[in-house]
PDB file of N, CA and C in Angstrom:
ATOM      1  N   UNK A   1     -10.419  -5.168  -4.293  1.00  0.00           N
ATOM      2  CA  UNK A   1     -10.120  -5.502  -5.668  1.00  0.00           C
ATOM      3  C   UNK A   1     -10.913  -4.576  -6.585  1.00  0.00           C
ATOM      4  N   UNK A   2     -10.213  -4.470  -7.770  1.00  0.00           N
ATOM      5  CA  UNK A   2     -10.872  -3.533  -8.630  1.00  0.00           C
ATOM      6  C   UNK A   2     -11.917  -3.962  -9.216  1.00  0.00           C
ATOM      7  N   UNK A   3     -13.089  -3.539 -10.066  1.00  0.00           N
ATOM      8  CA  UNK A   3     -13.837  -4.354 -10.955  1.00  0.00           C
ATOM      9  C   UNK A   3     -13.863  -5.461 -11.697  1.00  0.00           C
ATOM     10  N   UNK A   4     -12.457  -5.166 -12.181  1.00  0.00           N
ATOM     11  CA  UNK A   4     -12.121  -6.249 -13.333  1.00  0.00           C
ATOM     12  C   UNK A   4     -11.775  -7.760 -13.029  1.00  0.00           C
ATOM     13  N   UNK A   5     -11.486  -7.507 -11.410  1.00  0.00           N
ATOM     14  CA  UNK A   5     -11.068  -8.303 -10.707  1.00  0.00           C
ATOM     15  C   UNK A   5     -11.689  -9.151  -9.939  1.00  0.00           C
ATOM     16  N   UNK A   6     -13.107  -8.788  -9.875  1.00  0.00           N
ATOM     17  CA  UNK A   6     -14.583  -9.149  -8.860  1.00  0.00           C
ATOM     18  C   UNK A   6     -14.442 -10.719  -9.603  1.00  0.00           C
ATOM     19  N   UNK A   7     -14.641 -11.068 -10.837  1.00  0.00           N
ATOM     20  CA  UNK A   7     -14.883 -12.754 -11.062  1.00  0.00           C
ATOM     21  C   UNK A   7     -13.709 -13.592 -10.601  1.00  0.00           C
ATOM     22  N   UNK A   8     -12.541 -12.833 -10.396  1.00  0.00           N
ATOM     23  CA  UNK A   8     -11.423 -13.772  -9.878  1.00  0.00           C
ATOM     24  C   UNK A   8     -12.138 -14.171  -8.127  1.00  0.00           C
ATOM     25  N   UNK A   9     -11.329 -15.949  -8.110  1.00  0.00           N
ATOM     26  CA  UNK A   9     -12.131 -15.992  -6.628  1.00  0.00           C
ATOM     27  C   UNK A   9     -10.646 -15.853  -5.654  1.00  0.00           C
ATOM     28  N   UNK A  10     -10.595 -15.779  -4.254  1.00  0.00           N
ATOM     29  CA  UNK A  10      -9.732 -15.724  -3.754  1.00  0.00           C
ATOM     30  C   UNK A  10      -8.238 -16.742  -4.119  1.00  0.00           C
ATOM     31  N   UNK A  11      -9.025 -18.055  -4.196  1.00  0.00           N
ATOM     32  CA  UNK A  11      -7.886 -19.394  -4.957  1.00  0.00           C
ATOM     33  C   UNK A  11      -7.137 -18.350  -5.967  1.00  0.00           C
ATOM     34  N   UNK A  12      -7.787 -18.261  -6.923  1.00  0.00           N
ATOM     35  CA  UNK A  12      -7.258 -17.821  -8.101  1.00  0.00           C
ATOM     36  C   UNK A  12      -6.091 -16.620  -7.594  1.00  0.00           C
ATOM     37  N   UNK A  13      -6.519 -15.785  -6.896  1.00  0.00           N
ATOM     38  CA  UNK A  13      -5.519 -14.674  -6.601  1.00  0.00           C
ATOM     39  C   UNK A  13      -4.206 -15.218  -6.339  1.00  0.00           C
ATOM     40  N   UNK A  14      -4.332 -16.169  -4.794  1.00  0.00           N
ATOM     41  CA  UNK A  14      -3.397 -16.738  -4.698  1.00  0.00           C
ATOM     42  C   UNK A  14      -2.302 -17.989  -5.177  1.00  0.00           C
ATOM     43  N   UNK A  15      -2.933 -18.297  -6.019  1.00  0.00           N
ATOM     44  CA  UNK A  15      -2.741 -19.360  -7.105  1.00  0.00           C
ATOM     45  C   UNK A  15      -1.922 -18.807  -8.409  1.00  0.00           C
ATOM     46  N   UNK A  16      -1.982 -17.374  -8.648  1.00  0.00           N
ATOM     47  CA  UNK A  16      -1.630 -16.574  -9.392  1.00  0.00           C
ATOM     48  C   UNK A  16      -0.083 -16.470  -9.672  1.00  0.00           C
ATOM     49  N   UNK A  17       0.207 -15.998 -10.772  1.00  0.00           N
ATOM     50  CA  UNK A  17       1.931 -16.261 -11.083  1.00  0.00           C
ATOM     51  C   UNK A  17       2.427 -14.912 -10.487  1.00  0.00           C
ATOM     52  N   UNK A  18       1.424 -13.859 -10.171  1.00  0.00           N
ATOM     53  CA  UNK A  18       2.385 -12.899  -9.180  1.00  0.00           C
ATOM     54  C   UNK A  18       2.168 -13.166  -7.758  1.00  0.00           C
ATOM     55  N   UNK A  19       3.194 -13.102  -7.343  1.00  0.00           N
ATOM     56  CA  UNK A  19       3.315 -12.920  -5.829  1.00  0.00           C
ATOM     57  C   UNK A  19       2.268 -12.373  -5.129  1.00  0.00           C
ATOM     58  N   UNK A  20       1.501 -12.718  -4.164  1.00  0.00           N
ATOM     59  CA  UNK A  20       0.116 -11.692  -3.767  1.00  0.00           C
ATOM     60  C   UNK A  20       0.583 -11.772  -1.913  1.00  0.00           C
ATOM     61  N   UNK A  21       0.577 -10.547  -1.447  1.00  0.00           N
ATOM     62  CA  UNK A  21       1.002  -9.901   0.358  1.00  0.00           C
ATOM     63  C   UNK A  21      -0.861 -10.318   0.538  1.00  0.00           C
ATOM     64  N   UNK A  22      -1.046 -10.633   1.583  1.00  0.00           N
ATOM     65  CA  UNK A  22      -2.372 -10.313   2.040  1.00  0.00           C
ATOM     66  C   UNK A  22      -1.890  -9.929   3.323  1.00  0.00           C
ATOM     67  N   UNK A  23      -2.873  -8.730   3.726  1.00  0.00           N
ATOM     68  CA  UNK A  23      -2.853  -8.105   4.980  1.00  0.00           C
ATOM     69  C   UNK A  23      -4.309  -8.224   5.641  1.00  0.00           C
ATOM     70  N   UNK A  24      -4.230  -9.410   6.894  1.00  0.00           N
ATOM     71  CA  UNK A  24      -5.634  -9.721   7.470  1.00  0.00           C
ATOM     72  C   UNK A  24      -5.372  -8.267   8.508  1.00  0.00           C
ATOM     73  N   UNK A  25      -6.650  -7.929   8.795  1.00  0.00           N
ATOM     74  CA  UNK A  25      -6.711  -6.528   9.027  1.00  0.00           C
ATOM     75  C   UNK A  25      -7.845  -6.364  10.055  1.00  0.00           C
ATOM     76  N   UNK A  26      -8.165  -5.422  10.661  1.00  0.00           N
ATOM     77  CA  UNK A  26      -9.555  -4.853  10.994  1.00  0.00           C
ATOM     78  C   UNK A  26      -9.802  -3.766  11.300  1.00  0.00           C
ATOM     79  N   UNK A  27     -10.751  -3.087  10.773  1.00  0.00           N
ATOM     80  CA  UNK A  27     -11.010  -1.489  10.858  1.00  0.00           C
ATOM     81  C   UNK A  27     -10.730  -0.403  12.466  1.00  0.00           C
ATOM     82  N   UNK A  28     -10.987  -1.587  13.637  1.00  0.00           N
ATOM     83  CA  UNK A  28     -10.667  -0.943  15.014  1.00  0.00           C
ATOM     84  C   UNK A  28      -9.299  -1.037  15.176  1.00  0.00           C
ATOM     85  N   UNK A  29      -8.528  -2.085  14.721  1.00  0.00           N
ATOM     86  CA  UNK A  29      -6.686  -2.516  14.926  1.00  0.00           C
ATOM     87  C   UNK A  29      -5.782  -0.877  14.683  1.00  0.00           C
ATOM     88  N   UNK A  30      -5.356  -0.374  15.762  1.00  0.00           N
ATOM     89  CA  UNK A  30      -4.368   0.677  15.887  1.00  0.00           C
ATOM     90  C   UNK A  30      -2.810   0.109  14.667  1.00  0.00           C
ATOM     91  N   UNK A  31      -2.792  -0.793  14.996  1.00  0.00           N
ATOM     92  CA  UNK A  31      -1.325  -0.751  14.292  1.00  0.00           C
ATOM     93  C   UNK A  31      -1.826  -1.309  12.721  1.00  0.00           C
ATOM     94  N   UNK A  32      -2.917  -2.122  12.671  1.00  0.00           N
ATOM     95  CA  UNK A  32      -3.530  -1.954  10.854  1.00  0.00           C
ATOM     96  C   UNK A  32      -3.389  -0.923  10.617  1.00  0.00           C
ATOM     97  N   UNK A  33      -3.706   0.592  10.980  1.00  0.00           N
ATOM     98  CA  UNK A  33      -3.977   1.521  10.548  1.00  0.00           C
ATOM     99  C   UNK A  33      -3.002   2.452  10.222  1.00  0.00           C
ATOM    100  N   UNK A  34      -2.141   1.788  11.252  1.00  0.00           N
ATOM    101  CA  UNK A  34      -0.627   2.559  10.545  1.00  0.00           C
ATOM    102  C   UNK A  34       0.541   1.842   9.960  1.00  0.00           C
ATOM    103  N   UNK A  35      -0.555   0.558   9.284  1.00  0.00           N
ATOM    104  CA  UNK A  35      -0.129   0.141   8.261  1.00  0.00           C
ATOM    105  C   UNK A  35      -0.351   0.193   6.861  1.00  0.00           C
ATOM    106  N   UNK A  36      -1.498   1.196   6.829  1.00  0.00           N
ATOM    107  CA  UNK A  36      -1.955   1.731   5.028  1.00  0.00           C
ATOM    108  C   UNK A  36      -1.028   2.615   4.432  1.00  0.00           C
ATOM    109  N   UNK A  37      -0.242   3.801   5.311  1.00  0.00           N
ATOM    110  CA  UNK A  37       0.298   3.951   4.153  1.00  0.00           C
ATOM    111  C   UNK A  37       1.773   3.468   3.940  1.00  0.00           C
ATOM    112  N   UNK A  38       2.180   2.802   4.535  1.00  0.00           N
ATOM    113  CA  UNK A  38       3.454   2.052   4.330  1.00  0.00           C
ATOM    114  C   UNK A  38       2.939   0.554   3.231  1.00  0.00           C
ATOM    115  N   UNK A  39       1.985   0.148   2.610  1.00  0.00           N
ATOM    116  CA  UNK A  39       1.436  -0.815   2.156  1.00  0.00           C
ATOM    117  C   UNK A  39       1.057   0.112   1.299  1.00  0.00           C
ATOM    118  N   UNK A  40       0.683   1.203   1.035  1.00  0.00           N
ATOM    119  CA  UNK A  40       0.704   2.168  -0.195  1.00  0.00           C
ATOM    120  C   UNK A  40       1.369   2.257  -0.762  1.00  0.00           C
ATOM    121  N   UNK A  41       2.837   2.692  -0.069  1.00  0.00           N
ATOM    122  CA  UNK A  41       4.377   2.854  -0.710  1.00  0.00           C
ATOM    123  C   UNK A  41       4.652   1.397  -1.318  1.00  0.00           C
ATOM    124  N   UNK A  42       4.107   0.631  -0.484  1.00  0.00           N
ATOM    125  CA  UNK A  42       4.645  -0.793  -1.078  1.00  0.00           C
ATOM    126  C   UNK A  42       4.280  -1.257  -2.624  1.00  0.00           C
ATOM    127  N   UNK A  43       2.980  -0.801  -2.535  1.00  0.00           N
ATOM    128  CA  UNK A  43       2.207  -1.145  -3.980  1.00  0.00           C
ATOM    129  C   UNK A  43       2.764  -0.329  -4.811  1.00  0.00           C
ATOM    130  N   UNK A  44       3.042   1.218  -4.891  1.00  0.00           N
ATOM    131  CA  UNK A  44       3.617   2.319  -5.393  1.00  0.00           C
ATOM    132  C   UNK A  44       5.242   1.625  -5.821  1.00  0.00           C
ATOM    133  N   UNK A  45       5.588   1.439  -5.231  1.00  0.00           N
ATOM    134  CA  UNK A  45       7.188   0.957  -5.171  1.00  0.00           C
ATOM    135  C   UNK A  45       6.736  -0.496  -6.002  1.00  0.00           C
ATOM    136  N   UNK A  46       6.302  -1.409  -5.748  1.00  0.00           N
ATOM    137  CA  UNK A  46       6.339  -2.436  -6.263  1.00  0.00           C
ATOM    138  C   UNK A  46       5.699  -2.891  -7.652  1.00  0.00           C
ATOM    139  N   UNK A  47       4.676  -1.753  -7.839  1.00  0.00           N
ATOM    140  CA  UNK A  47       4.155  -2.294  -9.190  1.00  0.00           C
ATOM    141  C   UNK A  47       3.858  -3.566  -9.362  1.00  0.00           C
ATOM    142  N   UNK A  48       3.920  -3.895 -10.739  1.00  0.00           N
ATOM    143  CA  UNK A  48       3.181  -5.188 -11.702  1.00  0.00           C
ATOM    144  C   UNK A  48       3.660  -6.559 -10.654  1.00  0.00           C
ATOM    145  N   UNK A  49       4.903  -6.508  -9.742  1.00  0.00           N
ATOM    146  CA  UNK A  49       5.751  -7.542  -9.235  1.00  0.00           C
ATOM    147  C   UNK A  49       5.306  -8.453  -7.696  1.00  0.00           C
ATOM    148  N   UNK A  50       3.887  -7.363  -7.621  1.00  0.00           N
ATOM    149  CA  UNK A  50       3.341  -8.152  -6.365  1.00  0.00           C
ATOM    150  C   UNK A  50       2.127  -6.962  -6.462  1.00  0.00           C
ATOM    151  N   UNK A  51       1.076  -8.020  -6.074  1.00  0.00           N
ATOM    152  CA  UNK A  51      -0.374  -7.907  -5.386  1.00  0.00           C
ATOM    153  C   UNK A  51      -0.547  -7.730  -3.888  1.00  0.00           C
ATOM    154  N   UNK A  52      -0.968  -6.588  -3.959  1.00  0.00           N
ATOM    155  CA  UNK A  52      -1.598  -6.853  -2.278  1.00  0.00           C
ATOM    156  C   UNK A  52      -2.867  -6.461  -2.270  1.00  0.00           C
ATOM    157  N   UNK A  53      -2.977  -8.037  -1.432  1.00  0.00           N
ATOM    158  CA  UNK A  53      -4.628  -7.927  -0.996  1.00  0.00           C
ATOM    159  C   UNK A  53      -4.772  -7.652   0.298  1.00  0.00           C
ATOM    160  N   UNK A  54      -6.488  -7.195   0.953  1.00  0.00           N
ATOM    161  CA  UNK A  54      -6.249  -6.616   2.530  1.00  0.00           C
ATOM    162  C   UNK A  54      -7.723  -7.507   2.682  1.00  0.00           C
ATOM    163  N   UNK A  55      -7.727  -8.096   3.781  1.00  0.00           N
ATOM    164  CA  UNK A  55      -8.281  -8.982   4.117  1.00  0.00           C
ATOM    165  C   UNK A  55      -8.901  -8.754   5.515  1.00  0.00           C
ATOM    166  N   UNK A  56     -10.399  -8.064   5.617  1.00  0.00           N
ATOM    167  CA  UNK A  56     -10.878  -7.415   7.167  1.00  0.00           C
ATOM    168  C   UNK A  56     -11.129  -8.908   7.677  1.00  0.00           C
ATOM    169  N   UNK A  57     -10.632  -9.316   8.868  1.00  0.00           N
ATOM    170  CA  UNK A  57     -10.802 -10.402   9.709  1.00  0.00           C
ATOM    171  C   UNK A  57     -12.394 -10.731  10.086  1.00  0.00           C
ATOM    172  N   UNK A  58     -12.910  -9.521  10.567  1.00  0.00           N
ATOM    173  CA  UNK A  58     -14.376  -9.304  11.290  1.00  0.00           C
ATOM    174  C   UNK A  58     -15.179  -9.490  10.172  1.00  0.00           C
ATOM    175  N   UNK A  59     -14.952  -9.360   8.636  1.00  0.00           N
ATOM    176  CA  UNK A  59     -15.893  -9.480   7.753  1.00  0.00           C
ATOM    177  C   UNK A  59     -15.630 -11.307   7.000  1.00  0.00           C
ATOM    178  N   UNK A  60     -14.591 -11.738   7.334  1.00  0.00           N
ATOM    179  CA  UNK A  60     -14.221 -12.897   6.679  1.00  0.00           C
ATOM    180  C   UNK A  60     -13.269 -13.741   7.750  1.00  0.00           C
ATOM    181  N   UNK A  61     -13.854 -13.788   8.936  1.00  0.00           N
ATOM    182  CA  UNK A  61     -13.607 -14.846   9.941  1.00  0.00           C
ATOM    183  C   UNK A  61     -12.774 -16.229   9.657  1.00  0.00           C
ATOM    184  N   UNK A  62     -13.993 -17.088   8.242  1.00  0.00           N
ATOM    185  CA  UNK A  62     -13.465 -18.405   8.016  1.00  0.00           C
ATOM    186  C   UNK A  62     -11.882 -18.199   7.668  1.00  0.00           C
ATOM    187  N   UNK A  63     -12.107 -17.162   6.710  1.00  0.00           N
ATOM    188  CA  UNK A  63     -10.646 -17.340   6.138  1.00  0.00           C
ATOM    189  C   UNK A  63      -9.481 -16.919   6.848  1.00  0.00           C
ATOM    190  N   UNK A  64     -10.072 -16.070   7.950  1.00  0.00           N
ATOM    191  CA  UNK A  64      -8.556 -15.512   8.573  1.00  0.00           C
ATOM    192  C   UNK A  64      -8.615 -17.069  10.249  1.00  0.00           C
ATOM    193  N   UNK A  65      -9.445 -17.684   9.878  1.00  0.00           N
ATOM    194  CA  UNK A  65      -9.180 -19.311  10.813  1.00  0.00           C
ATOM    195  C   UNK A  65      -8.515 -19.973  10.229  1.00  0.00           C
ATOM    196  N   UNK A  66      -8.802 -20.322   8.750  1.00  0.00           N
ATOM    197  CA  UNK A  66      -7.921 -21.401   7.965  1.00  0.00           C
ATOM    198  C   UNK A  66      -6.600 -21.177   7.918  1.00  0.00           C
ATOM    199  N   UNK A  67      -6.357 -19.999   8.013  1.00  0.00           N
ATOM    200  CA  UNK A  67      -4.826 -19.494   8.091  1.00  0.00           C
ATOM    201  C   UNK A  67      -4.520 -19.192   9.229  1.00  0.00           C
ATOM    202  N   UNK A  68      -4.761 -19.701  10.452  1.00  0.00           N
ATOM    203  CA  UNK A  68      -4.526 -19.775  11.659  1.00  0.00           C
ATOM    204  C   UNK A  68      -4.136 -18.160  12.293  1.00  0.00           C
ATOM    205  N   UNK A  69      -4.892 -17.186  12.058  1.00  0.00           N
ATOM    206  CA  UNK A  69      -4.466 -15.531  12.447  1.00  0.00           C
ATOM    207  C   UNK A  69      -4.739 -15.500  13.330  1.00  0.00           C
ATOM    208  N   UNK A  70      -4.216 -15.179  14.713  1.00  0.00           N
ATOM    209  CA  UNK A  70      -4.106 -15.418  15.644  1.00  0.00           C
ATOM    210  C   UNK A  70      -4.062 -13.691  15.877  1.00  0.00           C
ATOM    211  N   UNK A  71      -3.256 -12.873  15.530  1.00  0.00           N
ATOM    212  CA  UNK A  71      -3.286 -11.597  15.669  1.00  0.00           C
ATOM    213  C   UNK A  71      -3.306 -10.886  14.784  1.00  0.00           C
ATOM    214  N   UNK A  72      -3.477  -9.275  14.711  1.00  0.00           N
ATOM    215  CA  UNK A  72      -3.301  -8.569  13.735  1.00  0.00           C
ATOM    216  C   UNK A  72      -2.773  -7.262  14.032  1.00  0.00           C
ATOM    217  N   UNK A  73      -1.937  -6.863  12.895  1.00  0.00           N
ATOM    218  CA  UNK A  73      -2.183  -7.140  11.723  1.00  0.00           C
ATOM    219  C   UNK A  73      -0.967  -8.524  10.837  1.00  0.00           C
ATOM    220  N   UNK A  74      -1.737  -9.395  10.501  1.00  0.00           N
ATOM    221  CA  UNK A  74      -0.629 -10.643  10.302  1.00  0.00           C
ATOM    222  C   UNK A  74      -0.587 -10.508   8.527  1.00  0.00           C
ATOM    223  N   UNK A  75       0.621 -10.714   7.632  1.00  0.00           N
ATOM    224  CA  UNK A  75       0.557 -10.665   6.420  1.00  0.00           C
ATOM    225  C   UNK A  75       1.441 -11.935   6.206  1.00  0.00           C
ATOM    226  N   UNK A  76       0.315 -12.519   4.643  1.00  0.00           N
ATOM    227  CA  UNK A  76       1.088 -13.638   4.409  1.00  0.00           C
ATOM    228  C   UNK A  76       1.242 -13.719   3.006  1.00  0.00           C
ATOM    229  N   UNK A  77       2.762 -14.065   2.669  1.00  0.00           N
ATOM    230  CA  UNK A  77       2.972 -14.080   1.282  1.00  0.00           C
ATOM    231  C   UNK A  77       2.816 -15.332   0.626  1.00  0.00           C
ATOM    232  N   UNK A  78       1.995 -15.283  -0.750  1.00  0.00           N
ATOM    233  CA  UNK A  78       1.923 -16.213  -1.239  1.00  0.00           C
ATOM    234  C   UNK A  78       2.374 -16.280  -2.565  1.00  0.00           C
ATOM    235  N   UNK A  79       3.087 -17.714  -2.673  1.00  0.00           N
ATOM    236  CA  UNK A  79       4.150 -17.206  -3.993  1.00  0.00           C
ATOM    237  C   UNK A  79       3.561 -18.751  -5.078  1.00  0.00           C
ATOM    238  N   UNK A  80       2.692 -18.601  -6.202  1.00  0.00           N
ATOM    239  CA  UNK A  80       1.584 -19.700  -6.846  1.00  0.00           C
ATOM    240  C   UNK A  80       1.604 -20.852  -5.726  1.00  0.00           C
ATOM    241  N   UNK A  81       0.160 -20.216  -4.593  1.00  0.00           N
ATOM    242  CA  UNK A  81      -0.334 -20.872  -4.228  1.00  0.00           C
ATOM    243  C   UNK A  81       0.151 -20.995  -2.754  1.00  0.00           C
ATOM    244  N   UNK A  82       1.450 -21.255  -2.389  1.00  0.00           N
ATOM    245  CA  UNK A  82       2.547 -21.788  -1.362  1.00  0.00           C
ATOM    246  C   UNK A  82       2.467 -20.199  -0.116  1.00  0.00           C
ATOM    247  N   UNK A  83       2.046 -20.490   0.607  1.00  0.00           N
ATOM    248  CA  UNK A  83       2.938 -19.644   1.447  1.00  0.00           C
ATOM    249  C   UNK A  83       4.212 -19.528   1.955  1.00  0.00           C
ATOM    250  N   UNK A  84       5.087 -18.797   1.465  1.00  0.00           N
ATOM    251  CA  UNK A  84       6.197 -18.225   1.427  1.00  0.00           C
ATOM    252  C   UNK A  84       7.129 -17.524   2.685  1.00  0.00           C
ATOM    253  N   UNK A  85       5.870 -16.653   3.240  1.00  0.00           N
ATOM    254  CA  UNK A  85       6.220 -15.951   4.402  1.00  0.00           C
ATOM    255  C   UNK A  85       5.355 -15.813   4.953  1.00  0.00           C
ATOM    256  N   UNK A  86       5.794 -15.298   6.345  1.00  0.00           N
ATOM    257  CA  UNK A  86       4.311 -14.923   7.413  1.00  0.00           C
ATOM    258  C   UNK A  86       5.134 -14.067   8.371  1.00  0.00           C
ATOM    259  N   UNK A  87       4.487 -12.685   8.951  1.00  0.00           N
ATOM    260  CA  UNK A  87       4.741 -12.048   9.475  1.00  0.00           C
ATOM    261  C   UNK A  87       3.813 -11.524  10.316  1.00  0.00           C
ATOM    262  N   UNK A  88       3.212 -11.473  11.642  1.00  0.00           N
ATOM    263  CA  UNK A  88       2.737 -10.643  12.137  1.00  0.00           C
ATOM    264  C   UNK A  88       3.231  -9.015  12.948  1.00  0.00           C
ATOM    265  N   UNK A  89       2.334  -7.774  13.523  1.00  0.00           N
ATOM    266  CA  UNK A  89       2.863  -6.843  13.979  1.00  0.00           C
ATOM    267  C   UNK A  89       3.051  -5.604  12.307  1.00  0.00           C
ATOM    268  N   UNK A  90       2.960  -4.409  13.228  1.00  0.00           N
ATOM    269  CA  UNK A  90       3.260  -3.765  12.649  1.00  0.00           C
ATOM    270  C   UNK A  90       4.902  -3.124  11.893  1.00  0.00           C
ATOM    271  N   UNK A  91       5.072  -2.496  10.923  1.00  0.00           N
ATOM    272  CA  UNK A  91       6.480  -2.858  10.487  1.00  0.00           C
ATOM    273  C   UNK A  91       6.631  -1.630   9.443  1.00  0.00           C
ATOM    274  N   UNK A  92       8.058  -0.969   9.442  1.00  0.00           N
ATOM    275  CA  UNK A  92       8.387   0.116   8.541  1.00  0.00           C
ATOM    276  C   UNK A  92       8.373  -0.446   6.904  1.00  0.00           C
ATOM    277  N   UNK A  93       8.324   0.151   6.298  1.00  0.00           N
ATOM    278  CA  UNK A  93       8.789   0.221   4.553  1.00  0.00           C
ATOM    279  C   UNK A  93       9.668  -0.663   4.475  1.00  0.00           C
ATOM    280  N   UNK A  94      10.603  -0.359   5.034  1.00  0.00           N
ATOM    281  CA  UNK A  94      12.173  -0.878   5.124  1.00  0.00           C
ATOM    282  C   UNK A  94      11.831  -1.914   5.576  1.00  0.00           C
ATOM    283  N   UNK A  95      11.886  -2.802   6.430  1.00  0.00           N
ATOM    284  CA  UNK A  95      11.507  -3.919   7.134  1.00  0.00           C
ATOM    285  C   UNK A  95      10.648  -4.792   6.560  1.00  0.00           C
ATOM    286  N   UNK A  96       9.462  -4.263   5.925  1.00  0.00           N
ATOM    287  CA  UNK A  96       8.751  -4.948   4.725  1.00  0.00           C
ATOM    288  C   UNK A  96       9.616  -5.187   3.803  1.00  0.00           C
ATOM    289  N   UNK A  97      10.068  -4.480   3.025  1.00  0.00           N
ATOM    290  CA  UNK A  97      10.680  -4.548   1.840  1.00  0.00           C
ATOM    291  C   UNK A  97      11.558  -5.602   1.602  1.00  0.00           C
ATOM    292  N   UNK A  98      12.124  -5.293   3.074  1.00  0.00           N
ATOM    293  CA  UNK A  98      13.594  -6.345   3.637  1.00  0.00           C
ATOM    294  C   UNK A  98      13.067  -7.911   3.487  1.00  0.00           C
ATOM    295  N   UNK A  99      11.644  -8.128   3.950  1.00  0.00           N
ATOM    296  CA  UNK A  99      11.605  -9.565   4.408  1.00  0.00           C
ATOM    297  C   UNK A  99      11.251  -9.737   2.775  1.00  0.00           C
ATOM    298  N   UNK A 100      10.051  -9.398   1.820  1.00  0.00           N
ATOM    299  CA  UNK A 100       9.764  -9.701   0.669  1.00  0.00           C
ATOM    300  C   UNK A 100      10.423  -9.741  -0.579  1.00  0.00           C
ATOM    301  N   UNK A 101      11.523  -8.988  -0.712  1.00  0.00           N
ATOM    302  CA  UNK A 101      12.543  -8.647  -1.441  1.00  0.00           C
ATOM    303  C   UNK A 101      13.229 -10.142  -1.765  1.00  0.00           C
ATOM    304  N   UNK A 102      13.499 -11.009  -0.650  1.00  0.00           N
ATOM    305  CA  UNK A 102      13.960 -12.359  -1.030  1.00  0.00           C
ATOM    306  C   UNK A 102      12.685 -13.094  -1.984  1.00  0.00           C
ATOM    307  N   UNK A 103      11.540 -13.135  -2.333  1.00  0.00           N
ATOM    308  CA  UNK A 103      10.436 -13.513  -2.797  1.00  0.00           C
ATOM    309  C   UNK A 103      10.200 -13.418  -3.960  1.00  0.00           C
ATOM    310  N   UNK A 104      10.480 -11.687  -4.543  1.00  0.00           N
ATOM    311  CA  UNK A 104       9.754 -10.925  -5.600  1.00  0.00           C
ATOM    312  C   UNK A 104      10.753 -10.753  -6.389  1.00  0.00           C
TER     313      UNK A 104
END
């Protein structure tokens, strides 16, 4: 998150009237990694109409338990508050786009 963004707490993000992707992640995960820049394009392509947050598993354990992450890289959409979607595995532009597009 950017600066401006540090007093927002996680609730709030997802609680938020835009749509927010979180991508639980971890710095050793082969297929996280060739998921940055397709999640680049996404943000690039998507603008003001969705948030994505990236969420390292190994640094924030509790939270990737409460949401039952079982593998990675798992992304879950949250649409004020609700989870919406859930996807684990790695995945093209297209295929992203495809599942969130019903959402945003």
């Amino acid at each position: 998150m950017s600066q401006d963004e540090t007093k927002e707490t996680f609730n709030d993000v997802i609680n938020g009237e835009t749509p927010v992707l979180i991508d639980f992640h971890a710095d050793w995960c082969g297929p996280c990694q060739m998921m940055k820049p397709v999640l680049k394009q996404l943000r690039d392509k998507a603008g003001e109409k969705l948030r994505i947050l990236k969420l390292d598993v190994d640094k924030n354990p509790a939270v990737a338990s409460a949401f039952d992450v079982q593998g990675i890289p798992t992304f879950l959409l949250f649409k004020k508050g609700e989870i919406v979607w859930r996807q684990s595995g790695a995945m093209s532009l297209q295929q992203l786009e495809g599942f969130l597009n019903k959402f945003l």
